[in-house]
N, C-alpha and C. Protein backbone atom coordinates (compact mmCIF):
# COMPACT_ATOMS: atom_id res chain seq x y z
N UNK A 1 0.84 -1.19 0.00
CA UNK A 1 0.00 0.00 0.00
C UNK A 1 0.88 1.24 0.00
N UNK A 2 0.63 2.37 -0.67
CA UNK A 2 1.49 3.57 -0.93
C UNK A 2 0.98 4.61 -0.38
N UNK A 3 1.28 5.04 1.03
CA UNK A 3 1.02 6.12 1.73
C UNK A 3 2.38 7.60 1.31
N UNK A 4 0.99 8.34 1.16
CA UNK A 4 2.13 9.76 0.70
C UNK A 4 2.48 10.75 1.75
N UNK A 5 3.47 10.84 2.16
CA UNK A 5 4.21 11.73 3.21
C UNK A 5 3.45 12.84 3.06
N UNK A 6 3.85 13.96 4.24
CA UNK A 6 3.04 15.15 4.12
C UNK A 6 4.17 15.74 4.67
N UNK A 7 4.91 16.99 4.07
CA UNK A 7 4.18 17.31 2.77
C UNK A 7 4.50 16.80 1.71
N UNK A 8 3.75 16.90 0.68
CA UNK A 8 4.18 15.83 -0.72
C UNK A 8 4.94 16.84 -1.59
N UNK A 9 5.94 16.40 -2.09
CA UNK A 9 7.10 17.52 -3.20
C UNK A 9 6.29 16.90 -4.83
N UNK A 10 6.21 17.76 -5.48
CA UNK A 10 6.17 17.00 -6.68
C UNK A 10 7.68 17.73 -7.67
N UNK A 11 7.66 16.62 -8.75
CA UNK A 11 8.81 16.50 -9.52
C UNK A 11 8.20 17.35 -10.79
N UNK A 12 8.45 18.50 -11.27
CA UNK A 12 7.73 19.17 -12.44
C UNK A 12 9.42 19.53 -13.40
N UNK A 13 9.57 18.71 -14.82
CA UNK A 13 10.98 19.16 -15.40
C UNK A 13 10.43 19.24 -16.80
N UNK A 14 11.58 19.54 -17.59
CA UNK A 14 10.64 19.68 -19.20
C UNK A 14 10.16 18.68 -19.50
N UNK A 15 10.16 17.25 -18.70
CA UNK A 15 9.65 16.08 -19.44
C UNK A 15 8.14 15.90 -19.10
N UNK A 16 7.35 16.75 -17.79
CA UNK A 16 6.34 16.50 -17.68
C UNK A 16 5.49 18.39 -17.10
N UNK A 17 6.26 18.85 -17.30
CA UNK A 17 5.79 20.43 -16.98
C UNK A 17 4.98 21.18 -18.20
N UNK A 18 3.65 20.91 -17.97
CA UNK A 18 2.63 21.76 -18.84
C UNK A 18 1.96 20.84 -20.27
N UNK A 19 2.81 19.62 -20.13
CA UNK A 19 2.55 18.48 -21.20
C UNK A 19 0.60 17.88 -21.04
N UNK A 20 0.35 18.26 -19.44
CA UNK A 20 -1.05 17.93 -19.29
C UNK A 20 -1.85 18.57 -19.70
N UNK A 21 -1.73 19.76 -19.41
CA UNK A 21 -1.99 21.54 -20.08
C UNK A 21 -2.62 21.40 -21.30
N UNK A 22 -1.17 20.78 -22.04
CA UNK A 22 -1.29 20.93 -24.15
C UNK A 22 -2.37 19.97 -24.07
N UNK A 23 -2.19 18.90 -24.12
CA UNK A 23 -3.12 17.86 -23.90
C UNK A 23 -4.18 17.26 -23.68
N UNK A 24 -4.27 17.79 -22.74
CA UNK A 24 -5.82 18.13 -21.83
C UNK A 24 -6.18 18.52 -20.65
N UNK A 25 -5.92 19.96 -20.95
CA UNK A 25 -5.82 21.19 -20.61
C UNK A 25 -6.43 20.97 -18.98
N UNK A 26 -5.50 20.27 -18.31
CA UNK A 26 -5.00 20.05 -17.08
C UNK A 26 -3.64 20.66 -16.48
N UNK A 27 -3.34 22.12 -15.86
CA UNK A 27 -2.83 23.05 -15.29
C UNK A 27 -1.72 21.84 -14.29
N UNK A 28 -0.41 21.66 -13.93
CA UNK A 28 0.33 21.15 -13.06
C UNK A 28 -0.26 21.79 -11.82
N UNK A 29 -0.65 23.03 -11.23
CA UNK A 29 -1.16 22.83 -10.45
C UNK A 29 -2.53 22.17 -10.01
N UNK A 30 -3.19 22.42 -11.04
CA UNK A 30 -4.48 21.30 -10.96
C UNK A 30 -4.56 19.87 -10.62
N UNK A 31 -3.20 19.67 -10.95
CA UNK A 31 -2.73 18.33 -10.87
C UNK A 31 -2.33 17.77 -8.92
N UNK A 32 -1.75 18.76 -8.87
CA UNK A 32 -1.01 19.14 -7.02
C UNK A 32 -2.50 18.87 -6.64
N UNK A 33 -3.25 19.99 -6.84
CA UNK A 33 -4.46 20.23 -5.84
C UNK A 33 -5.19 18.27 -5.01
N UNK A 34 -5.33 17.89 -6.63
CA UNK A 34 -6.16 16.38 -6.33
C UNK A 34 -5.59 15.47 -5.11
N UNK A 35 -3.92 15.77 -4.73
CA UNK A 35 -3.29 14.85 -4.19
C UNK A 35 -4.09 15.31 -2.62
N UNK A 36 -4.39 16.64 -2.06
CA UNK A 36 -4.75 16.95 -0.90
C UNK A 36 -6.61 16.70 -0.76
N UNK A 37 -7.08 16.28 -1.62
CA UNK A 37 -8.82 16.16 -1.47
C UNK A 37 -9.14 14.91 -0.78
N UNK A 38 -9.41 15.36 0.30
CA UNK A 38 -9.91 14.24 1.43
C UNK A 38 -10.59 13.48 1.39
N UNK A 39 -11.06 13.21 -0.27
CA UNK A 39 -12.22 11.93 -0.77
C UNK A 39 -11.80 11.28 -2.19
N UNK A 40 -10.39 11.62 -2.20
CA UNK A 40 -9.49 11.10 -3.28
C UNK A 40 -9.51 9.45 -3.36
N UNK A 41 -9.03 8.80 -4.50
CA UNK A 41 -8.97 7.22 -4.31
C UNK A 41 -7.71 7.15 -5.35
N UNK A 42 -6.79 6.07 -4.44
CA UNK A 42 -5.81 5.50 -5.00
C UNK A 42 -5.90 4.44 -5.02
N UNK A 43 -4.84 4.35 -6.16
CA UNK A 43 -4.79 2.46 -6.87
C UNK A 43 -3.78 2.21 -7.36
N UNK A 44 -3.24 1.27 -7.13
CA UNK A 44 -1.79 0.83 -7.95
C UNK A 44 -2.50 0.39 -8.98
N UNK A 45 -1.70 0.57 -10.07
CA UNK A 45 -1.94 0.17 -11.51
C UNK A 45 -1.18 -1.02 -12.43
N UNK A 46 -0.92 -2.08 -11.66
CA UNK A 46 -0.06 -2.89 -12.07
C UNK A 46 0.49 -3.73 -13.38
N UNK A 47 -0.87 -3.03 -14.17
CA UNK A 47 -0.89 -3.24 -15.71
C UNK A 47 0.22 -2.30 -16.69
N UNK A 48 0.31 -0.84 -15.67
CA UNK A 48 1.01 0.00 -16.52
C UNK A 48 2.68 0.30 -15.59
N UNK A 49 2.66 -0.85 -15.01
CA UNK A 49 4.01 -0.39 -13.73
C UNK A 49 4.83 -1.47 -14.42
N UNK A 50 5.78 -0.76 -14.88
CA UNK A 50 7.32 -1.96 -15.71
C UNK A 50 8.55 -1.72 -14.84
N UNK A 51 9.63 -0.70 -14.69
CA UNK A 51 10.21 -0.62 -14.19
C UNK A 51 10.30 -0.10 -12.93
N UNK A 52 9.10 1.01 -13.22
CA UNK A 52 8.67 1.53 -11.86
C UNK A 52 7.41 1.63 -11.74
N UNK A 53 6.62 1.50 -10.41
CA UNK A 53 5.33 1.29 -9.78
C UNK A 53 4.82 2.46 -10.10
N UNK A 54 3.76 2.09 -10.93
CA UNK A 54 2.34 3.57 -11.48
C UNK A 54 1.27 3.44 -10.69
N UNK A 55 0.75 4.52 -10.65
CA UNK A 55 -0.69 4.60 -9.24
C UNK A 55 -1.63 5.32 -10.05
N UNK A 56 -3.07 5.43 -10.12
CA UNK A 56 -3.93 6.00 -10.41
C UNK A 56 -4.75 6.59 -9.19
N UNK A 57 -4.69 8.25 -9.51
CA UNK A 57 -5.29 8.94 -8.72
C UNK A 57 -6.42 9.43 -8.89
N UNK A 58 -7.74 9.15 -8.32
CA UNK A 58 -9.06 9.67 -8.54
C UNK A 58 -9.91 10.87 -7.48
N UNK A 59 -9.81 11.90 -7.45
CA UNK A 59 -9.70 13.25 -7.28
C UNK A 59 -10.81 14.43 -7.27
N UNK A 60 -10.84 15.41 -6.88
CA UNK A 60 -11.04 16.63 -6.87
C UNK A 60 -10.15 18.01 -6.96
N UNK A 61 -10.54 19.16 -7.67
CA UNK A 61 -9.59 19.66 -7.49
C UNK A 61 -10.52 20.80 -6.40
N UNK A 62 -9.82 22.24 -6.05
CA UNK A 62 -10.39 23.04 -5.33
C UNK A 62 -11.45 23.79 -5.66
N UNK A 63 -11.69 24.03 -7.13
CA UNK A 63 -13.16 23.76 -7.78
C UNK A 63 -13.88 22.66 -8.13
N UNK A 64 -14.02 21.70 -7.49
CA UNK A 64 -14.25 20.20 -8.03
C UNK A 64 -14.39 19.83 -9.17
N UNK A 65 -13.76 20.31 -9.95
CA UNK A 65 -13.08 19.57 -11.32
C UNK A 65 -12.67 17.93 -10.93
N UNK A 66 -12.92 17.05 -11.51
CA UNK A 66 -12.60 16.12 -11.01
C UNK A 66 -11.97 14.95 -12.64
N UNK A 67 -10.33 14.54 -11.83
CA UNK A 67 -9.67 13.96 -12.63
C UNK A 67 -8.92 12.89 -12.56
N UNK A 68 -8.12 12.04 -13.51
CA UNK A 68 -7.91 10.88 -13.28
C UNK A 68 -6.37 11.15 -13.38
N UNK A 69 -5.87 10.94 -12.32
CA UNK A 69 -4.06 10.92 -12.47
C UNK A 69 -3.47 9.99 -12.30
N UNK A 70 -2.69 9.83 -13.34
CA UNK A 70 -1.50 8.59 -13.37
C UNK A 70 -0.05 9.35 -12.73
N UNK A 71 0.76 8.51 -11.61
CA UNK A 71 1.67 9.15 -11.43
C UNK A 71 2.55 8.26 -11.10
N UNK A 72 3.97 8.05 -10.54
CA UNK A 72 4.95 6.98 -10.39
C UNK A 72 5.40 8.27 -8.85
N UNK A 73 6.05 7.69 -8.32
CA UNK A 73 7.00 8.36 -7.07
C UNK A 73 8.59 7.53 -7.35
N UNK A 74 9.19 8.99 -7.91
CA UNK A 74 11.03 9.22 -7.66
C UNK A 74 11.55 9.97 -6.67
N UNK A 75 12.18 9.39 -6.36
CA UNK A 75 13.49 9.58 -5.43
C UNK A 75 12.09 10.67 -4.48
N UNK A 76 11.22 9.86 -3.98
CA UNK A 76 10.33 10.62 -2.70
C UNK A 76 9.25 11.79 -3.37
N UNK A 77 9.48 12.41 -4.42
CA UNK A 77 8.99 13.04 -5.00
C UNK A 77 7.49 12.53 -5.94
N UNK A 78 6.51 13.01 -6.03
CA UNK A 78 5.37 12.61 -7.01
C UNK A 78 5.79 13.13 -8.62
N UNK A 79 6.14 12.44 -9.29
CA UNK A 79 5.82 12.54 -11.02
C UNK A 79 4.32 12.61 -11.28
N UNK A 80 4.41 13.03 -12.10
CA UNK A 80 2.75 12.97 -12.62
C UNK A 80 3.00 12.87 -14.25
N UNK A 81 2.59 11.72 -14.34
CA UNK A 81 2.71 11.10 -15.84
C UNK A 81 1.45 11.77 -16.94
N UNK A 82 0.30 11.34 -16.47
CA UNK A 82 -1.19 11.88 -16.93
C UNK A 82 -1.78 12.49 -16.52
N UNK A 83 -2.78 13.52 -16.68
CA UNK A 83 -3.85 14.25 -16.25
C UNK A 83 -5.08 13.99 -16.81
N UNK A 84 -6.12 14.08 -16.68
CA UNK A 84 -6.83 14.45 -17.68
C UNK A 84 -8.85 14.13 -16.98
N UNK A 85 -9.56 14.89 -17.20
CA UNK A 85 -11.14 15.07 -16.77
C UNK A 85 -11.56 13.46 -16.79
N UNK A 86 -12.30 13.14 -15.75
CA UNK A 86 -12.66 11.69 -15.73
C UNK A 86 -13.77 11.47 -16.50
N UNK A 87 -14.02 10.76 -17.21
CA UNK A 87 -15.29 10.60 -17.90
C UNK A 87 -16.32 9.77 -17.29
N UNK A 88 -17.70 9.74 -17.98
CA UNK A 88 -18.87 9.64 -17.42
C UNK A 88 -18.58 8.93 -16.44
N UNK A 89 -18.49 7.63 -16.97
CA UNK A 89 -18.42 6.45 -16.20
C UNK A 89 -17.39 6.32 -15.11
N UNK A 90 -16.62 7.00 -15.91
CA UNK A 90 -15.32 7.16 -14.10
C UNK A 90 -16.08 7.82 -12.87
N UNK A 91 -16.60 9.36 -13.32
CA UNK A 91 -17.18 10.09 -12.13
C UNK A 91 -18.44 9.30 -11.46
N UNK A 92 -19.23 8.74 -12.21
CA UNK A 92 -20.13 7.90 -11.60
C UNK A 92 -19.57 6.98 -10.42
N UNK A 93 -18.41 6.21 -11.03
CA UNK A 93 -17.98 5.52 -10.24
C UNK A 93 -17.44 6.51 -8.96
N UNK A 94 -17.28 7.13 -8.78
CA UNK A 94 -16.24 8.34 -8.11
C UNK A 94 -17.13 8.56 -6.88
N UNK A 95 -18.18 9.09 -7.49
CA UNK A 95 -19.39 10.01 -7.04
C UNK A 95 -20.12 8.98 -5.85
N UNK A 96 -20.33 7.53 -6.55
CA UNK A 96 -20.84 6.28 -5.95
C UNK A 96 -20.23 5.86 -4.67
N UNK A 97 -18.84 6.20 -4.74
CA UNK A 97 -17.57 5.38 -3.81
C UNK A 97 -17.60 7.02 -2.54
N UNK A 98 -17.64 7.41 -2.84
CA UNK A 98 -17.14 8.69 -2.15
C UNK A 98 -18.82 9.52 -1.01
N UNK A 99 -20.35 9.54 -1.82
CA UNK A 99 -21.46 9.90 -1.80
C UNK A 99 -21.38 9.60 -0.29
């Protein structure tokens, strides 16, 4: 089980800084916000973890925007691989688990 220290650092470099943004137009800080929402759900993702362990983060942000993050943890730090708005069926599920 992957408990996240407090406070959490995240890792933002040209390889993943604003790439969520272009993409789908998910802000790096938008991304930060989800990790602190007190009705968040994590999951290891063991389908997409090869060399290193990937987690899926299911979220709110401080406008409840609500999104699906893929992220790995280096050297203590949070990466954030994906961003992006959960769709129907995710938030349902979300909404269901959390209500």
């Amino acid at each position: 089980m992957l408990v996240l220290r407090e406070p959490v650092t995240f890792e933002w470099d040209q390889g993943n800084s604003g790439k969520n943004d272009r993409t789908h137009g998910v802000a790096d800080a938008e991304c930060e916000e989800v990790f602190f929402d007190p009705r968040k759900r994590l999951l290891h993702d063991p389908l997409h973890s090869g060399h290193e362990d990937r987690y899926i983060l299911i979220g709110e942000t401080v406008s409840h925007r609500a999104l699906f993050i893929v992220f790995t943890i280096r050297k203590h730090r949070v990466r954030v691989i994906s961003a992006r708005d959960l769709n129907r069926r995710e938030r349902c599920l979300y909404e269901a688990r959390t209500a």
